[in-house]
N, C-alpha and C. Protein backbone atom coordinates (compact mmCIF):
# COMPACT_ATOMS: atom_id res chain seq x y z
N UNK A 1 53.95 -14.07 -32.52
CA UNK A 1 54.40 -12.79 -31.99
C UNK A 1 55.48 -13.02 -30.93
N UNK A 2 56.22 -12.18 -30.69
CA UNK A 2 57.99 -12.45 -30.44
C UNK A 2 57.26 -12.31 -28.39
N UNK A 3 56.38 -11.28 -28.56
CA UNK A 3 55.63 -10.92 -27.01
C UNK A 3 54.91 -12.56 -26.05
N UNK A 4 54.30 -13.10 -27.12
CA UNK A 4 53.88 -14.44 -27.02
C UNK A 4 54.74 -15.20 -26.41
N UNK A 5 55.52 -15.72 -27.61
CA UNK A 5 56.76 -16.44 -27.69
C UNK A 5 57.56 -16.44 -25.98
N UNK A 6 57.99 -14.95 -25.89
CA UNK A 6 58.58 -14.77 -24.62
C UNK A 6 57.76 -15.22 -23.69
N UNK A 7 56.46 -14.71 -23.49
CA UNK A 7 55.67 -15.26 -22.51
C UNK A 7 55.75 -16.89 -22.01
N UNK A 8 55.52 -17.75 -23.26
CA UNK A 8 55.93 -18.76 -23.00
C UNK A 8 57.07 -19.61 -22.32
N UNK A 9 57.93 -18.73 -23.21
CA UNK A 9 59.66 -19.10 -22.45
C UNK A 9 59.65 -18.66 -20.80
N UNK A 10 58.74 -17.85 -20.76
CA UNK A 10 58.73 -17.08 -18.99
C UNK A 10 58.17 -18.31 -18.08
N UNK A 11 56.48 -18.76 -18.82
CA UNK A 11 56.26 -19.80 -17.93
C UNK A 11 56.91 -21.01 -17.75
N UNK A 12 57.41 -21.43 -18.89
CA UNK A 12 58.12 -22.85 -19.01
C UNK A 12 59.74 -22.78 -17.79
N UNK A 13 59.94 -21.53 -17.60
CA UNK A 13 61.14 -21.13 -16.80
C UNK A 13 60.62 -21.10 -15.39
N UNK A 14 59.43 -21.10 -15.32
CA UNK A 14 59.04 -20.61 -13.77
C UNK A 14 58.33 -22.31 -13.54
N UNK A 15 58.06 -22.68 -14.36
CA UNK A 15 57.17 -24.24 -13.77
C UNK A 15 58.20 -25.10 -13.88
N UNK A 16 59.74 -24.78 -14.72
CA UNK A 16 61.00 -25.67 -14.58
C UNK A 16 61.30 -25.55 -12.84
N UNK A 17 61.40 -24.08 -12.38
CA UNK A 17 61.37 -23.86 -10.87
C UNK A 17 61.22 -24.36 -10.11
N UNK A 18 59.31 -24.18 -10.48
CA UNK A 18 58.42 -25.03 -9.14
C UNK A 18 58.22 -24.04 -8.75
N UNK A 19 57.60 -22.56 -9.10
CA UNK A 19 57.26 -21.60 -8.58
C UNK A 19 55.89 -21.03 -9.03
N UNK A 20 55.46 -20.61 -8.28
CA UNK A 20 53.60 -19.78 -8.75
C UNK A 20 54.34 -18.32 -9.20
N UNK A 21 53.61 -17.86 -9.91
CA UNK A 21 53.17 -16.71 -10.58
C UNK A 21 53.67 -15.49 -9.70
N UNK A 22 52.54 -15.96 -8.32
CA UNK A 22 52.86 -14.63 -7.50
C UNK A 22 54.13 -15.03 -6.67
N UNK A 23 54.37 -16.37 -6.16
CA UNK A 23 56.55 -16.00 -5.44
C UNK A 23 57.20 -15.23 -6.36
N UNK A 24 57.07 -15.71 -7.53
CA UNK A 24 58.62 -15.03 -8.54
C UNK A 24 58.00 -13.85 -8.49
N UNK A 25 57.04 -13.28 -9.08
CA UNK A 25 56.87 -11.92 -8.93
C UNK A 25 57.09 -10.73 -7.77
N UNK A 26 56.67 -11.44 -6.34
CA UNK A 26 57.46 -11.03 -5.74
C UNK A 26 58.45 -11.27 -5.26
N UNK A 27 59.34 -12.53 -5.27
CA UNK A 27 60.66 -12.75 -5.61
C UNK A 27 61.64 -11.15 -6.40
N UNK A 28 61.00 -10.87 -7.73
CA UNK A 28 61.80 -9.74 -8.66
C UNK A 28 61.04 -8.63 -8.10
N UNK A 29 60.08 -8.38 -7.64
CA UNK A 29 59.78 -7.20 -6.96
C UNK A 29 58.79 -6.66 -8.10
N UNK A 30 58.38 -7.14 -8.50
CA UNK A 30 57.41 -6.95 -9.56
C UNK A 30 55.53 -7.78 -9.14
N UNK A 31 54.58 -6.42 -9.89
CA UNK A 31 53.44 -7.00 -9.61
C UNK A 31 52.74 -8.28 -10.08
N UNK A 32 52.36 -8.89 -9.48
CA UNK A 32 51.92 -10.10 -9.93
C UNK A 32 50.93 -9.88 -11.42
N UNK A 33 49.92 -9.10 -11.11
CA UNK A 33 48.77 -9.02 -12.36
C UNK A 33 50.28 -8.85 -13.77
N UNK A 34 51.19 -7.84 -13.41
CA UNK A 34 52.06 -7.00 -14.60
C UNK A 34 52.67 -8.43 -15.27
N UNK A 35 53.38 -9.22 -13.86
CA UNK A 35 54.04 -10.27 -14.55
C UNK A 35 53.27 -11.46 -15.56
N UNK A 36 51.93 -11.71 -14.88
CA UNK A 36 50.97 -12.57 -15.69
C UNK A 36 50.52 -12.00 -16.86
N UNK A 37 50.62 -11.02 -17.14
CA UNK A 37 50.06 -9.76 -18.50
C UNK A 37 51.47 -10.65 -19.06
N UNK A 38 52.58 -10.57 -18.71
CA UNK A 38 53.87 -10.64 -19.55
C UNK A 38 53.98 -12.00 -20.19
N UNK A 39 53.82 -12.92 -18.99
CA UNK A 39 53.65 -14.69 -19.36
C UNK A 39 52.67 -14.74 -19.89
N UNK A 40 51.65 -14.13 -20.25
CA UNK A 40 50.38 -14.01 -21.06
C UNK A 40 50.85 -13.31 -22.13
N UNK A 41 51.91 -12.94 -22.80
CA UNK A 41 51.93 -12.35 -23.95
C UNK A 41 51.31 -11.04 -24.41
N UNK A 42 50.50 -10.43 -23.34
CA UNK A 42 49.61 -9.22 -23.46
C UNK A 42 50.70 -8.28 -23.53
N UNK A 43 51.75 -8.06 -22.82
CA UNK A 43 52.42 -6.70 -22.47
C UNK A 43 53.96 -6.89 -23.43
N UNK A 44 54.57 -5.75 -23.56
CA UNK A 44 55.15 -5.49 -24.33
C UNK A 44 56.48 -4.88 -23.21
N UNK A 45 56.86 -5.77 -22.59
CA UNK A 45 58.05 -5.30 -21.69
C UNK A 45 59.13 -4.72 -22.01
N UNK A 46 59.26 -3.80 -20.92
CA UNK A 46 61.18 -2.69 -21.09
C UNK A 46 62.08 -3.97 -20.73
N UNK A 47 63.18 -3.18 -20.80
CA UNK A 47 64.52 -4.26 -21.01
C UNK A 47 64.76 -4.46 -19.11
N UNK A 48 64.90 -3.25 -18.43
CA UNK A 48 65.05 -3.32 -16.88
C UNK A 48 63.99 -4.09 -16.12
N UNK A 49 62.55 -4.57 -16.72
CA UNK A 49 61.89 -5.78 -16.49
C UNK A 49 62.54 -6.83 -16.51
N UNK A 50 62.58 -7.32 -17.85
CA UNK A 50 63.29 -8.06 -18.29
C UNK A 50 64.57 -8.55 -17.60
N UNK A 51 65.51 -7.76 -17.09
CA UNK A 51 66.64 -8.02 -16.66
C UNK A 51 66.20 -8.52 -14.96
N UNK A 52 65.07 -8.07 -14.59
CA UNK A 52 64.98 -8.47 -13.32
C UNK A 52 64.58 -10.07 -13.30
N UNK A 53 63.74 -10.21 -14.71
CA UNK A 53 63.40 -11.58 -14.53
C UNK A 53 64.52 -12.71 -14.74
N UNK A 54 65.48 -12.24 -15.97
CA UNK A 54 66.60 -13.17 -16.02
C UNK A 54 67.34 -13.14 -14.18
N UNK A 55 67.25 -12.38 -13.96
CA UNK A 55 67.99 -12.80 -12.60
C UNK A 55 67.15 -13.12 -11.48
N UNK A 56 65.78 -12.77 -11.61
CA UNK A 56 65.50 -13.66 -10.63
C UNK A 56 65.37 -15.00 -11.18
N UNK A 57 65.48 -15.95 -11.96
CA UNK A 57 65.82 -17.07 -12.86
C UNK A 57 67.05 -17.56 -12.40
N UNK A 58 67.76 -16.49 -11.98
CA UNK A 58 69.96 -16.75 -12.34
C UNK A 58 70.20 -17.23 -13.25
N UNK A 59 69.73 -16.44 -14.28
CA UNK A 59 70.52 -17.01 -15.51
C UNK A 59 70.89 -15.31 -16.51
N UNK A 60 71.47 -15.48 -17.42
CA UNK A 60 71.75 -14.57 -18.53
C UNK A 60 70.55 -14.34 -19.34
N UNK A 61 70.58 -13.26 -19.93
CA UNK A 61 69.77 -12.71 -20.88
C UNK A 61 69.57 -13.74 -21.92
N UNK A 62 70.80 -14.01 -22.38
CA UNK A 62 70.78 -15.22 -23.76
C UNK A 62 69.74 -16.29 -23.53
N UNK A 63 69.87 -16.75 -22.34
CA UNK A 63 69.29 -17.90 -21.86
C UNK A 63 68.13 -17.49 -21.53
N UNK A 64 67.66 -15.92 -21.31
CA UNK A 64 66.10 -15.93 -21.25
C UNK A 64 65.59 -15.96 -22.32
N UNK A 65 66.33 -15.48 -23.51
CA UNK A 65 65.45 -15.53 -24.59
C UNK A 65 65.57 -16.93 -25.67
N UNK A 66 66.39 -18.22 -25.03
CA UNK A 66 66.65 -19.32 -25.54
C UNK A 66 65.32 -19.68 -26.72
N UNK A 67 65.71 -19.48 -27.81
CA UNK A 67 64.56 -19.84 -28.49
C UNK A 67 63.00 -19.02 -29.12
N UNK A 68 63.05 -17.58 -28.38
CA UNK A 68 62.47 -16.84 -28.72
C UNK A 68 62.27 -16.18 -29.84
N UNK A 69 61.33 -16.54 -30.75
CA UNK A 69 61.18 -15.62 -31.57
C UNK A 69 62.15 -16.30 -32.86
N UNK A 70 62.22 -17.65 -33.25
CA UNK A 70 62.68 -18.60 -33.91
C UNK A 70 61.71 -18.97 -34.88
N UNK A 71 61.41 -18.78 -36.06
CA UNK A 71 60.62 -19.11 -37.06
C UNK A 71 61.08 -21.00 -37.10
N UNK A 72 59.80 -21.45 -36.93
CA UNK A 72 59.90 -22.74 -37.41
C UNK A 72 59.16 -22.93 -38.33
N UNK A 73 58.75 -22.36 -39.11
CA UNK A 73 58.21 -22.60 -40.36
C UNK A 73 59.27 -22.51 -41.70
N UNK A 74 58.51 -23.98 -42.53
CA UNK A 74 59.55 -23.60 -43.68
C UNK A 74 58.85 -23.20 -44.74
N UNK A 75 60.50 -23.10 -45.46
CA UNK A 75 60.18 -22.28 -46.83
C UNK A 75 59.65 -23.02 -47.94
């Protein structure tokens, strides 16, 4: 699931950091439980989420979703 997927890419971006759960969250101004629902794959995030997390990251959108949602299975 593409919700998963992202989640993953979220934590692997925040432990590249060196950051807990709750700095970045409140770093982007966002609730901690909401953001762990998200890196947990539970929640199904808007795009103006989203955009807060690529920048609290400093990076581009492209680069948040590096790899997201990439079928590695073959045919």
């Amino acid at each position: 699931m593409i919700t998963v997927d992202f989640g993953k890419r979220l934590k692997e971006l925040r432990r590249e950091a060196g950051i807990s759960q709750e700095k970045f969250a409140l770093k982007i101004g966002m609730d901690r439980t909401y953001y762990a629902s998200v890196e947990a794959g539970r929640r199904n995030i808007g795009l103006e989420n989203i955009k807060k997390i690529a920048d609290g990251f400093e990076i581009s959108l492209s680069e948040l979703f590096k790899g997201v949602g990439v079928c590695n299975e073959k045919k």
